[in-house]
N, C-alpha and C. Protein backbone atom coordinates (compact mmCIF):
# COMPACT_ATOMS: atom_id res chain seq x y z
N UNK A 1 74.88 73.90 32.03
CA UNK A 1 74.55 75.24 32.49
C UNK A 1 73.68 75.19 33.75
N UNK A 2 72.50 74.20 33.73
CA UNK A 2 71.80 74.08 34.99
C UNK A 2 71.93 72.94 34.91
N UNK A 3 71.65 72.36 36.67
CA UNK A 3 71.93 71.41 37.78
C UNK A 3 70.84 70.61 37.28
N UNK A 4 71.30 68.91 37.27
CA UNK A 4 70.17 67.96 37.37
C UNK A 4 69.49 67.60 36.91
N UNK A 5 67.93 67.47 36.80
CA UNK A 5 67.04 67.25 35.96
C UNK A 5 66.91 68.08 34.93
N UNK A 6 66.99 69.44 34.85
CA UNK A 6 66.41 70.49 34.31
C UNK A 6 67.29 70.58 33.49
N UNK A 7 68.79 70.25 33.65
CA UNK A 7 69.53 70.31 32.53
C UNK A 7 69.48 69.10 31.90
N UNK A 8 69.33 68.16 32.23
CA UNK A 8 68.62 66.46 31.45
C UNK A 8 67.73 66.88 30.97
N UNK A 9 66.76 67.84 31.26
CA UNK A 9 65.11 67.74 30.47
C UNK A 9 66.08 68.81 29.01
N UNK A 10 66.46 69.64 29.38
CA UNK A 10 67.02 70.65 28.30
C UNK A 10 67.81 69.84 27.19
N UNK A 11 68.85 68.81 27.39
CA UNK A 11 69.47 68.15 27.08
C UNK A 11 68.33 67.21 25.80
N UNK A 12 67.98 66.63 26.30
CA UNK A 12 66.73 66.00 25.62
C UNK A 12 65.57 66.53 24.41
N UNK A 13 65.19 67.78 25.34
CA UNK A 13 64.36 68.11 24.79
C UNK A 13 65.48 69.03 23.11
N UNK A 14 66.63 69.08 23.57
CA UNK A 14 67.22 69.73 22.32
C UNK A 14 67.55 68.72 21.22
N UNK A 15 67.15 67.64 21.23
CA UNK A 15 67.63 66.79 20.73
C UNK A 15 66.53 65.96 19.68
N UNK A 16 65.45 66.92 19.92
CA UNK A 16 63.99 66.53 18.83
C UNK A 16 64.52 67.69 18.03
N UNK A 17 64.09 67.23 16.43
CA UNK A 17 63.94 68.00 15.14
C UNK A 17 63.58 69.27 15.20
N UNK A 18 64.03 70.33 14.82
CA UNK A 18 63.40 71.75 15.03
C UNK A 18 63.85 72.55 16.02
N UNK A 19 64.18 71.75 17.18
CA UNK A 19 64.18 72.40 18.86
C UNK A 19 65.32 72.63 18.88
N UNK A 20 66.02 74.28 18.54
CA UNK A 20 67.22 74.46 18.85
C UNK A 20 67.55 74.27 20.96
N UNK A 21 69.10 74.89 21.14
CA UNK A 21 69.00 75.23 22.46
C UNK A 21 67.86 76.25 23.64
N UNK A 22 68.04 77.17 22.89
CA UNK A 22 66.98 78.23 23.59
C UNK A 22 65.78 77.68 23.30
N UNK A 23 65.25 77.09 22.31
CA UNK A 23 63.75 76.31 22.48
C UNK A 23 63.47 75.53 23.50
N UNK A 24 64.76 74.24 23.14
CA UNK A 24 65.07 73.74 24.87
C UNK A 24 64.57 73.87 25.75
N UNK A 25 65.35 75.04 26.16
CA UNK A 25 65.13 75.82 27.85
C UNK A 25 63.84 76.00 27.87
N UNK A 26 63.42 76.61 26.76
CA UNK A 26 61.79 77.70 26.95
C UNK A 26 60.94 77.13 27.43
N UNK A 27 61.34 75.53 26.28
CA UNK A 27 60.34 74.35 26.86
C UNK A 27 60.32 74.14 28.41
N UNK A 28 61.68 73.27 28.53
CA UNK A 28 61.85 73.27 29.48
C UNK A 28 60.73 73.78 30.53
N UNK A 29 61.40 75.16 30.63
CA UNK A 29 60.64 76.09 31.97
C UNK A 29 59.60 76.27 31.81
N UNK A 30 59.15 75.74 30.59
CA UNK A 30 57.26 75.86 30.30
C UNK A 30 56.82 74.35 31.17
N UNK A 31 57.46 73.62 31.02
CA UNK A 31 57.16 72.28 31.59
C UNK A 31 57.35 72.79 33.11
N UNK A 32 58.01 73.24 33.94
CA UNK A 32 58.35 73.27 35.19
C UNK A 32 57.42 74.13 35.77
N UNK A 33 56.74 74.72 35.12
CA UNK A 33 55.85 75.84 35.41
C UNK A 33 54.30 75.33 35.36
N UNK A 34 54.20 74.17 34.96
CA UNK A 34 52.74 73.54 34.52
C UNK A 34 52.15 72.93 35.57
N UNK A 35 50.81 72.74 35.85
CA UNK A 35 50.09 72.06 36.26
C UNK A 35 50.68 70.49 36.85
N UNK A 36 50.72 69.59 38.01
CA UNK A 36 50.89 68.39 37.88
C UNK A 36 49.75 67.45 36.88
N UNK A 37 48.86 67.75 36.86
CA UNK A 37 48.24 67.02 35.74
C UNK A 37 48.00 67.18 34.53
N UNK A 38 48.68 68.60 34.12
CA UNK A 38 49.32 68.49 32.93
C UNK A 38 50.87 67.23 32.40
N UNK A 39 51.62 67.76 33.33
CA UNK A 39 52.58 66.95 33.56
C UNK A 39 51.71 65.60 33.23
N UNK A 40 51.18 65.44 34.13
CA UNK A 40 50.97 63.89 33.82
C UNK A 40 50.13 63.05 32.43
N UNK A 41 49.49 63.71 31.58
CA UNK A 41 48.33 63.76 30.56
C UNK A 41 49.92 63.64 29.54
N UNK A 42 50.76 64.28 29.57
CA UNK A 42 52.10 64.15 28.89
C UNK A 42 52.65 63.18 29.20
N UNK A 43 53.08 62.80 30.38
CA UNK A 43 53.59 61.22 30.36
C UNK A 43 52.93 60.51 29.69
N UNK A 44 51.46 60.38 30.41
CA UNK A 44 50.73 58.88 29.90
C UNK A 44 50.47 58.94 28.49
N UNK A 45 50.74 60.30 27.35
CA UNK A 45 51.07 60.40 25.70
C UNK A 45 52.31 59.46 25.40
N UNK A 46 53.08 59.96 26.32
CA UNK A 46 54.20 59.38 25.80
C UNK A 46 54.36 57.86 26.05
N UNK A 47 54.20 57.56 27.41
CA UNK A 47 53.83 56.27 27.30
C UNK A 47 53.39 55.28 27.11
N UNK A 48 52.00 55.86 26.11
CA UNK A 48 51.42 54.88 25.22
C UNK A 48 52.16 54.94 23.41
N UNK A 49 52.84 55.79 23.38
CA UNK A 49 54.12 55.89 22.31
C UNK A 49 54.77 55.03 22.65
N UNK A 50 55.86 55.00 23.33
CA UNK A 50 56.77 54.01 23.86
C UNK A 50 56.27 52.28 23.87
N UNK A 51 54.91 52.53 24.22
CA UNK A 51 53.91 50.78 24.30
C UNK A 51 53.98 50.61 22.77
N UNK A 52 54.08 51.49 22.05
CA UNK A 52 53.82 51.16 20.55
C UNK A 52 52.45 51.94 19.47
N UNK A 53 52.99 52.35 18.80
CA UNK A 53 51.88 53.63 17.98
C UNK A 53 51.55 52.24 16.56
N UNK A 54 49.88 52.41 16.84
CA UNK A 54 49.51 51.20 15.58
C UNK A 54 49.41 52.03 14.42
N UNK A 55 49.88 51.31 13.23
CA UNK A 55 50.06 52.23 11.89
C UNK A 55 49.05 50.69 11.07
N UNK A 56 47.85 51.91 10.16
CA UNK A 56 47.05 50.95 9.13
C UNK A 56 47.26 50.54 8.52
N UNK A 57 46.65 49.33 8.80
CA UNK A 57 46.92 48.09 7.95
C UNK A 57 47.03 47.92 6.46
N UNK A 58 46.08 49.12 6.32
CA UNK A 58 45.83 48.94 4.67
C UNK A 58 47.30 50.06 3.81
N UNK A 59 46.93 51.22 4.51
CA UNK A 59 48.34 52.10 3.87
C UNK A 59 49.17 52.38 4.78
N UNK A 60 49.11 52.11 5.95
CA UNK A 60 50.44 52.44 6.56
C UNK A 60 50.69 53.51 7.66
N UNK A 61 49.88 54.39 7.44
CA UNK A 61 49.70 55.50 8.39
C UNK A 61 49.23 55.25 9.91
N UNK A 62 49.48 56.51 10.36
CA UNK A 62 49.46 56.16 11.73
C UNK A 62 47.72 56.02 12.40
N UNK A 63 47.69 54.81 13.06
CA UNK A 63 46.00 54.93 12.95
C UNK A 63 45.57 54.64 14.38
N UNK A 64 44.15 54.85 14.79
CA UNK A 64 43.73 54.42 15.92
C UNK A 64 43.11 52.74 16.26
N UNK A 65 43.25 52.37 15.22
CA UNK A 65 42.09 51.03 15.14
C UNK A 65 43.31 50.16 13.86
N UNK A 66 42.31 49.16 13.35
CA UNK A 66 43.25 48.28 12.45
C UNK A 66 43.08 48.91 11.39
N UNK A 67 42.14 50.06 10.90
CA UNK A 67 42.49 51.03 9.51
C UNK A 67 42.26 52.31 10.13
N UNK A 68 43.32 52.95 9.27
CA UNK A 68 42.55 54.90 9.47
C UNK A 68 41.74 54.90 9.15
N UNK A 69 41.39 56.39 9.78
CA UNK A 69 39.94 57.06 9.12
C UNK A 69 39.80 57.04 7.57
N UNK A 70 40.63 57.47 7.10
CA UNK A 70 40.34 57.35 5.24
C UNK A 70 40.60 56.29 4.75
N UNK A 71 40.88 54.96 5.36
CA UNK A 71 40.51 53.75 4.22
C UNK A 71 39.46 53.26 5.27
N UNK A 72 38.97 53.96 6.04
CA UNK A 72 37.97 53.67 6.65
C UNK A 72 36.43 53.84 6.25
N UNK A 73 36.57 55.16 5.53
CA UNK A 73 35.49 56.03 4.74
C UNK A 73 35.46 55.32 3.09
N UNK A 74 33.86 54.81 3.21
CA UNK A 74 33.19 54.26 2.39
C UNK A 74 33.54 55.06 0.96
N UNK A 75 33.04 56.51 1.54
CA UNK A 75 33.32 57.72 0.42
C UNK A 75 34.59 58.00 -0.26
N UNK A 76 35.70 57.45 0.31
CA UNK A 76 36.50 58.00 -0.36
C UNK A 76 37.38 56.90 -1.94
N UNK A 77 37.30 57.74 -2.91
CA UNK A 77 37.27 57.22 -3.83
C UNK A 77 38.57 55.75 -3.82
N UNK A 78 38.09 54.58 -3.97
CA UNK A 78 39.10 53.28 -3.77
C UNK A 78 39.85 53.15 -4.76
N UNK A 79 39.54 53.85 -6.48
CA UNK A 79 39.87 53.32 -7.39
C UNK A 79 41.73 54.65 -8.01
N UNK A 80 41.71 55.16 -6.92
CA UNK A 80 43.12 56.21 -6.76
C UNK A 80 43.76 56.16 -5.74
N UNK A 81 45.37 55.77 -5.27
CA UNK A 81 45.84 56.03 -4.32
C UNK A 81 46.78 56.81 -5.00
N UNK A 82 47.18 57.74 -3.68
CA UNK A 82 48.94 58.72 -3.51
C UNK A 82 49.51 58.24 -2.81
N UNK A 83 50.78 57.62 -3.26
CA UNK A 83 52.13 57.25 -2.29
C UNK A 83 52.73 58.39 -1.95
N UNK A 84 52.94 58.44 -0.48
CA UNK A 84 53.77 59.58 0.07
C UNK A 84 54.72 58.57 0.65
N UNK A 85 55.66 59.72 1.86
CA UNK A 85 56.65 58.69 2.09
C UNK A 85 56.48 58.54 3.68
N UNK A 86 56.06 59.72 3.95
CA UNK A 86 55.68 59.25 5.98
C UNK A 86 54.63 59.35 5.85
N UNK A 87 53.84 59.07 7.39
CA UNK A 87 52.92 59.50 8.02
C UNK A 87 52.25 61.14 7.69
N UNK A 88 53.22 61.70 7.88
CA UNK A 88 53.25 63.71 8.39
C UNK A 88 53.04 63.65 6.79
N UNK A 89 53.04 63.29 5.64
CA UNK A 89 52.51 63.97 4.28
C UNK A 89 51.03 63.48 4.36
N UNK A 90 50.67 62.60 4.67
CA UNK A 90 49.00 62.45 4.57
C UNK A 90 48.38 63.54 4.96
N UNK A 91 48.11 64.29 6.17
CA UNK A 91 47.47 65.34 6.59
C UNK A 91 47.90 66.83 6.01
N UNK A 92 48.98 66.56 5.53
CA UNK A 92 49.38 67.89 4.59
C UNK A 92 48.48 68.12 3.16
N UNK A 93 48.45 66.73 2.55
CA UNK A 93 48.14 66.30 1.47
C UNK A 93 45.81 66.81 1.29
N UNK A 94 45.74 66.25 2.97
CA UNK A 94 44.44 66.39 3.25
C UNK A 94 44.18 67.87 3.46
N UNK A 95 44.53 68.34 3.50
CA UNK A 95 44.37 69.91 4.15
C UNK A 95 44.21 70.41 2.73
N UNK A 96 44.67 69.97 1.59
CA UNK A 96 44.44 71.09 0.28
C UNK A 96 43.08 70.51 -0.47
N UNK A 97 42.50 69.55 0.39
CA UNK A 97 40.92 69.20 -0.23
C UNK A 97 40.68 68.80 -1.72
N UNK A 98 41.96 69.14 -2.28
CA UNK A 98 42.20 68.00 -3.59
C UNK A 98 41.90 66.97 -3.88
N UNK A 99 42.24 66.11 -2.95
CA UNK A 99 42.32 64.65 -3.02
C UNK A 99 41.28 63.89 -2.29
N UNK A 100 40.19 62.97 -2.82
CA UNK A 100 39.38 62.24 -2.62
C UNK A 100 39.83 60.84 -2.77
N UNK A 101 40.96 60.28 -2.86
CA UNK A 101 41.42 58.81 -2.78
C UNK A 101 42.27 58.16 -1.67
N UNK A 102 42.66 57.39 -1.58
CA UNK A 102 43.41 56.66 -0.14
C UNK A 102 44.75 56.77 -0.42
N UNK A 103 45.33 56.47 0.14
CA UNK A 103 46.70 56.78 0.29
C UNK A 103 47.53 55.54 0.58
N UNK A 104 48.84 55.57 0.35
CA UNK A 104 49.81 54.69 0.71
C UNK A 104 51.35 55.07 0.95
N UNK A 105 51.59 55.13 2.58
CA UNK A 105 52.65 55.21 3.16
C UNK A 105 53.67 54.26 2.71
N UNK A 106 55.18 54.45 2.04
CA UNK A 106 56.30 53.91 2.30
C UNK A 106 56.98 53.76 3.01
N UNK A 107 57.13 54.63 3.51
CA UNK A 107 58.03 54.54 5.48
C UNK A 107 59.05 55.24 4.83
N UNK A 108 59.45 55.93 4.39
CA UNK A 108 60.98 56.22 4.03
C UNK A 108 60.82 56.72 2.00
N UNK A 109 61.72 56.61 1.91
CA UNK A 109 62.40 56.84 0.30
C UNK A 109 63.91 56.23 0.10
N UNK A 110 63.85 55.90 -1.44
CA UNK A 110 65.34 55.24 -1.26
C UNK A 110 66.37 55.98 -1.29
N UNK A 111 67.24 55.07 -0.37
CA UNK A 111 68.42 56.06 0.00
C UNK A 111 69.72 55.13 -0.02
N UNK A 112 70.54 54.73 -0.65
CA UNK A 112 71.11 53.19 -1.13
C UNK A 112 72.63 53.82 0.18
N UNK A 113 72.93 55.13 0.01
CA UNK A 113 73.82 55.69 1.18
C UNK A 113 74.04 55.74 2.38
N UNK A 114 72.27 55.03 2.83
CA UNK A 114 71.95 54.86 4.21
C UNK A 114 71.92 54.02 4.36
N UNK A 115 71.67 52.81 3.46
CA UNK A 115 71.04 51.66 3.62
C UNK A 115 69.39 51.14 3.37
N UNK A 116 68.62 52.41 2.59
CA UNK A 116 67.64 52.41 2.47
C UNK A 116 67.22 51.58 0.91
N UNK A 117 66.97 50.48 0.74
CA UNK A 117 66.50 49.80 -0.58
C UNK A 117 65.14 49.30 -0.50
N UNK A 118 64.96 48.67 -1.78
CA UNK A 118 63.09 48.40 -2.06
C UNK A 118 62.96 47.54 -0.67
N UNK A 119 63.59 46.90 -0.41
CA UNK A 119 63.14 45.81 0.51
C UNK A 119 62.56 46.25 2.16
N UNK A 120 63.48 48.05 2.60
CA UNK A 120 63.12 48.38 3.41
C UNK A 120 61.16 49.09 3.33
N UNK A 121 61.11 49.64 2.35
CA UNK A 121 59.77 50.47 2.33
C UNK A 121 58.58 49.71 1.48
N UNK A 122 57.68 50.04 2.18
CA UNK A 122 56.38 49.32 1.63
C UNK A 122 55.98 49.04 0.14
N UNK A 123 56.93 49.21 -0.77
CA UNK A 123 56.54 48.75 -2.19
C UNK A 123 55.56 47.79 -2.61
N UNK A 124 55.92 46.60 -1.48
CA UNK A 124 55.68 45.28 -2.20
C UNK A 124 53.84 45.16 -1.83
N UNK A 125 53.56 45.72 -0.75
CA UNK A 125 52.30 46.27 -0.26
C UNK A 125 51.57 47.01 -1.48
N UNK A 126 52.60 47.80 -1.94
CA UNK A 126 51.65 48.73 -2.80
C UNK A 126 51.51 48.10 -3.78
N UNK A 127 52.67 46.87 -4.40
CA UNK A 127 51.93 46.38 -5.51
C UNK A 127 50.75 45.21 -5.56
N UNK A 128 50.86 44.95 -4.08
CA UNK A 128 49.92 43.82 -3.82
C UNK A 128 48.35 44.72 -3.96
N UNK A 129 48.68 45.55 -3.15
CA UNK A 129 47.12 46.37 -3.28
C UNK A 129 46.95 46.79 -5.05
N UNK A 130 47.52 47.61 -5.58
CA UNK A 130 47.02 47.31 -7.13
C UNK A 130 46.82 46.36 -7.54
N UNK A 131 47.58 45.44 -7.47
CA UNK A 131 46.94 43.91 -8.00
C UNK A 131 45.41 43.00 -7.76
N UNK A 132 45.01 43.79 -6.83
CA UNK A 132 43.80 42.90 -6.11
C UNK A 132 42.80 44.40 -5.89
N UNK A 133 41.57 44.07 -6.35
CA UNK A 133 40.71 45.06 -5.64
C UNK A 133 39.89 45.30 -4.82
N UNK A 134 39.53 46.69 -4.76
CA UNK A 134 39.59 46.91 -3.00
C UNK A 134 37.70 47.04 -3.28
N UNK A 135 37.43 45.75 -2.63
CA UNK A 135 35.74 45.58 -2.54
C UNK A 135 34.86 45.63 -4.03
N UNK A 136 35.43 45.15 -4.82
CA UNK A 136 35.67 44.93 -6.32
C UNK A 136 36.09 46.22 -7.48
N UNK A 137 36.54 47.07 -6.89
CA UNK A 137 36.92 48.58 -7.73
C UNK A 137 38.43 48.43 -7.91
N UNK A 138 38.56 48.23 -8.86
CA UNK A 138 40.45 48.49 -9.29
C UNK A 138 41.03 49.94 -9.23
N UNK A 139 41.88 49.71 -8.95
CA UNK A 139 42.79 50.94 -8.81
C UNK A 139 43.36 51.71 -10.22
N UNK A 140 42.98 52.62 -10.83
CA UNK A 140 43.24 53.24 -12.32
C UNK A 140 44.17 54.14 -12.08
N UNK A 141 44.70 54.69 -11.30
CA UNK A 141 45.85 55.81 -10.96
C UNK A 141 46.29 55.80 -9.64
N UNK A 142 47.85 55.80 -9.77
CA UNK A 142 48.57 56.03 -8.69
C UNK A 142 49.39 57.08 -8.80
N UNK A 143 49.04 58.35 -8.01
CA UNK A 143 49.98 59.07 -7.94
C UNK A 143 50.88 59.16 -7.04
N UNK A 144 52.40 59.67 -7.54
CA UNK A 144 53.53 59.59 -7.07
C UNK A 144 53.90 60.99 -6.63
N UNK A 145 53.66 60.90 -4.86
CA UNK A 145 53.45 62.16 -4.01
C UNK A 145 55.06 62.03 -2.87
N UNK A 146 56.27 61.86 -3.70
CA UNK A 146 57.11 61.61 -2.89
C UNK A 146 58.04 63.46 -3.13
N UNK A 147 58.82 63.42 -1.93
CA UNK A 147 59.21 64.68 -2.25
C UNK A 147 60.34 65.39 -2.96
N UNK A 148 60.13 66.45 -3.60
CA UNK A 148 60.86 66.43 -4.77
C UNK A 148 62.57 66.60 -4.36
N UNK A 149 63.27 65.64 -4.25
CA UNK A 149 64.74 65.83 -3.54
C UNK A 149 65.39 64.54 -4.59
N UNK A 150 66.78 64.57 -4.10
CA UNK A 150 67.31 63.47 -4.69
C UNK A 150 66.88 61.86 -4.13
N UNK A 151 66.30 61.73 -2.84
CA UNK A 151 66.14 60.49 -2.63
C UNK A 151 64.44 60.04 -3.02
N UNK A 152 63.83 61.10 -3.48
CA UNK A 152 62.21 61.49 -3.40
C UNK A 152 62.26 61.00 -5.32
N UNK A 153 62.83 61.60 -5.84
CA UNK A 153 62.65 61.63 -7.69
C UNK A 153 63.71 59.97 -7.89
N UNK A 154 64.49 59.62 -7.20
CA UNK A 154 64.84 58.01 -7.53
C UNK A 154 63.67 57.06 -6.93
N UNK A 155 63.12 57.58 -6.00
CA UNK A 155 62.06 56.85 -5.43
C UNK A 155 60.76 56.74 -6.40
N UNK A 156 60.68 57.86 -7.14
CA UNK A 156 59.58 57.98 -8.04
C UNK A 156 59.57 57.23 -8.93
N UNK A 157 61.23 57.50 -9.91
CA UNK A 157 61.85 56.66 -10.72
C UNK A 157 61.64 55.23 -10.67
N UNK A 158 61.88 54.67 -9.36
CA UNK A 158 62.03 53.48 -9.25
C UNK A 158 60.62 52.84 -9.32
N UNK A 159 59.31 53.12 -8.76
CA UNK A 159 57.93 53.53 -8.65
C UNK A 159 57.41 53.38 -10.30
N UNK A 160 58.05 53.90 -10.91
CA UNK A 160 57.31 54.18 -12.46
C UNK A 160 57.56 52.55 -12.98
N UNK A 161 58.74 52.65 -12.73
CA UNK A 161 59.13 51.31 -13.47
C UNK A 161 58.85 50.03 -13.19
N UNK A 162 58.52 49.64 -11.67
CA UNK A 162 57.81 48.47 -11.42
C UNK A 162 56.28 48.74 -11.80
N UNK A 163 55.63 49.70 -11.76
CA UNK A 163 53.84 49.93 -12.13
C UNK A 163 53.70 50.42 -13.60
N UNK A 164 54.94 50.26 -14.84
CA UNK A 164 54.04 50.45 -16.09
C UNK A 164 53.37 49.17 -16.47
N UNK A 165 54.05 48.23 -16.28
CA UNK A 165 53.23 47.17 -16.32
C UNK A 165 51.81 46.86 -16.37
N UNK A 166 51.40 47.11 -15.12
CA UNK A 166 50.39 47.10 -14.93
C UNK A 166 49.11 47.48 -15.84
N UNK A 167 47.88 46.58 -16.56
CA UNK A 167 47.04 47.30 -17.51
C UNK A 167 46.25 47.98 -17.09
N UNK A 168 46.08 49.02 -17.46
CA UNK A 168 44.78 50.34 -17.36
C UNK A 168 45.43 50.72 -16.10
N UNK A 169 46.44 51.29 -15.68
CA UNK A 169 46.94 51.84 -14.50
C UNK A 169 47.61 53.08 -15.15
N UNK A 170 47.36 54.00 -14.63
CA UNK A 170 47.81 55.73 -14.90
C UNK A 170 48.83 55.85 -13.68
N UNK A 171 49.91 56.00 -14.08
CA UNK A 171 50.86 56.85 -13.08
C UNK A 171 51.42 58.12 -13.43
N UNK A 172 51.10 58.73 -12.29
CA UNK A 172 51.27 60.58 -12.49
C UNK A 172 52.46 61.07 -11.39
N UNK A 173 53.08 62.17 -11.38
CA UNK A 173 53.50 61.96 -10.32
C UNK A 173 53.18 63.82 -10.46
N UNK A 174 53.20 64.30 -8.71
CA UNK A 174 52.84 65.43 -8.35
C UNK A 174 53.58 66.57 -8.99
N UNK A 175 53.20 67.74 -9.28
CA UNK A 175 53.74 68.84 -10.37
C UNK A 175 54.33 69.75 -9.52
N UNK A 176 56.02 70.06 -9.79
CA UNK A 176 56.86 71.09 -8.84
C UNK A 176 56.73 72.08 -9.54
N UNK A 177 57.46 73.09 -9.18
CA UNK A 177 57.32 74.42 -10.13
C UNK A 177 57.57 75.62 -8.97
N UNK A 178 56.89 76.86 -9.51
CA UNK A 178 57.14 78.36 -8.62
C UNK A 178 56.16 77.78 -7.39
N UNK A 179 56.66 78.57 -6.32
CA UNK A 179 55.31 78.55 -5.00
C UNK A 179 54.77 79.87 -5.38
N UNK A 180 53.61 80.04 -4.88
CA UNK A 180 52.53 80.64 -5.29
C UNK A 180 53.31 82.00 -3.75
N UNK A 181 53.54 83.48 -4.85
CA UNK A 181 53.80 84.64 -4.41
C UNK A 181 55.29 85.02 -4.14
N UNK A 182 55.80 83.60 -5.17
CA UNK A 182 57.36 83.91 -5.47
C UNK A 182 57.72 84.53 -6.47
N UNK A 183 59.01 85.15 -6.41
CA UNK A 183 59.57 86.01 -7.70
C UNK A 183 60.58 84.73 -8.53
N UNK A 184 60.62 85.52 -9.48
CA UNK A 184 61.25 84.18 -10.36
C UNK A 184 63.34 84.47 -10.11
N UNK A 185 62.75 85.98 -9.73
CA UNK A 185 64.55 85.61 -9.76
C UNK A 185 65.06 85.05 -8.43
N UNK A 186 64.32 85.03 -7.49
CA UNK A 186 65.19 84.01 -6.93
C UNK A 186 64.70 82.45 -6.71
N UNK A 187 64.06 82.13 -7.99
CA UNK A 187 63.92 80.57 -7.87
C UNK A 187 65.40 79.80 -8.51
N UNK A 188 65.41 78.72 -8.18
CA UNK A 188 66.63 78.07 -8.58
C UNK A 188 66.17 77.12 -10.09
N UNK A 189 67.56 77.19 -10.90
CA UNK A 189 67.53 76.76 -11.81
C UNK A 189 66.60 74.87 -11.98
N UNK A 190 66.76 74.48 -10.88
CA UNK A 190 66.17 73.33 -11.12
C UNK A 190 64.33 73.38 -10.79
N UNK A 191 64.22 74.19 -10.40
CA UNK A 191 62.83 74.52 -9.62
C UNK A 191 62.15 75.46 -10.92
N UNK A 192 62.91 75.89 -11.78
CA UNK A 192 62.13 76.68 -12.81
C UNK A 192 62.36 76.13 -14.17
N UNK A 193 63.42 74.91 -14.28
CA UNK A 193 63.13 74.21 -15.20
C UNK A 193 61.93 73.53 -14.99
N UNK A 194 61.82 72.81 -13.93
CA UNK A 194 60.42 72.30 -13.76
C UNK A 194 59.27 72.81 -13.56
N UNK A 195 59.04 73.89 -13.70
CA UNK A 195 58.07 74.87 -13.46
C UNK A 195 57.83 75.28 -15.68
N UNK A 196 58.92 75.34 -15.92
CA UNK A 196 58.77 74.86 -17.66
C UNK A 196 58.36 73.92 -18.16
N UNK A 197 58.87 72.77 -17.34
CA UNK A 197 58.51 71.48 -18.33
C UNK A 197 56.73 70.55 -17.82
N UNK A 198 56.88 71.32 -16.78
CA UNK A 198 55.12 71.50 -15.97
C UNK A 198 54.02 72.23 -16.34
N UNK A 199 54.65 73.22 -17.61
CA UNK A 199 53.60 74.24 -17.51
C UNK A 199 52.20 73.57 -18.69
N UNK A 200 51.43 74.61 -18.01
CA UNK A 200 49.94 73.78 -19.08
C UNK A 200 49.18 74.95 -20.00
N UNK A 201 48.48 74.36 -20.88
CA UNK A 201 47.75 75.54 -21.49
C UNK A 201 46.51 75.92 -20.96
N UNK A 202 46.11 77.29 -20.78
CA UNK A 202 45.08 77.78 -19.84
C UNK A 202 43.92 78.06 -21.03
């Protein structure tokens, strides 16, 4: 539709998650319209992406140093981690102020259709870290914070069964059910069975 760069930048930019065509453009012409040193504060982001984004050592997430901030923090409780499956669930997870324990990134969930098996995602990490403790505090619960889909509940599945083993280890996994200011008739049958077999006494 447009000449040259601008249809390369459109081209591109439609081609990240979320960004239909008309987002595209919008972008686009938001970019063409900016500051040169805006422009440039955006390259040199991206180009230290491209050099390589360091992910912590200890769980996996995306970090500034050789650990994140939260296995960085003394305070936060050592003897609980939540396995999620990216990066982008940690700060989701942090935002509901629930959770006082560290975390552990898998990179993925299994997906045997893609090519995704134990060998691709951080399992073997996670069982090494239960096995050994962290500044002499053992780990008593791991919860299983993967998302509730078909590749998220085999992932869980698979999760339960290598860590019953383990003695004095609690595995929980996160509770689905209604979202809070939904009607029930249009929840789906699988979302309100589990919202049954979840429910607790008040």
């Amino acid at each position: 539709m447009y000449e040259g760069p601008v249809q390369d930048l459109i081209d591109e930019l439609g081609k990240l998650p979320g960004v239909g065509p008309k987002s595209a453009q919008r972008i686009a012409f938001h970019l063409l319209g900016v500051e040169p040193p805006e422009l440039d504060r955006l390259q040199a982001v991206l180009q230290k992406i491209r050099e390589g984004v360091r992910f912590c050592a200890q769980c996996g997430t995306v970090a500034d140093g050789d650990l994140c901030r939260i296995c960085a923090d003394p305070r936060r409780d050592r003897s609980m981690i939540c396995v999620v499956e990216e990066p982008k669930d940690v700060p989701a997870i942090e935002r509901t102020r629930e959770f006082r324990g560290r975390y552990h990134v898998l990179g993925g969930a299994l997906d045997p259709l893609s090519g995704v098996g134990p060998e691709q995602l951080r399992i073997r990490e996670l069982l090494t870290r239960i096995g050994s403790q962290d500044d002499g505090v053992d780990v008593t619960e791991v919860i299983i914070a993967t998302d509730p889909n078909t590749e998220g509940e085999a992932t869980a599945t698979y999760l339960v069964r290598m860590l019953r083993d383990f003695p004095g280890l609690t595995v929980t996994r996160l509770a689905s059910g209604l979202p809070m200011g939904g009607d029930l008739e249009f929840a789906d049958e699988l979302t309100l069975g589990r919202a049954f077999s979840g429910r607790r006494t008040l």
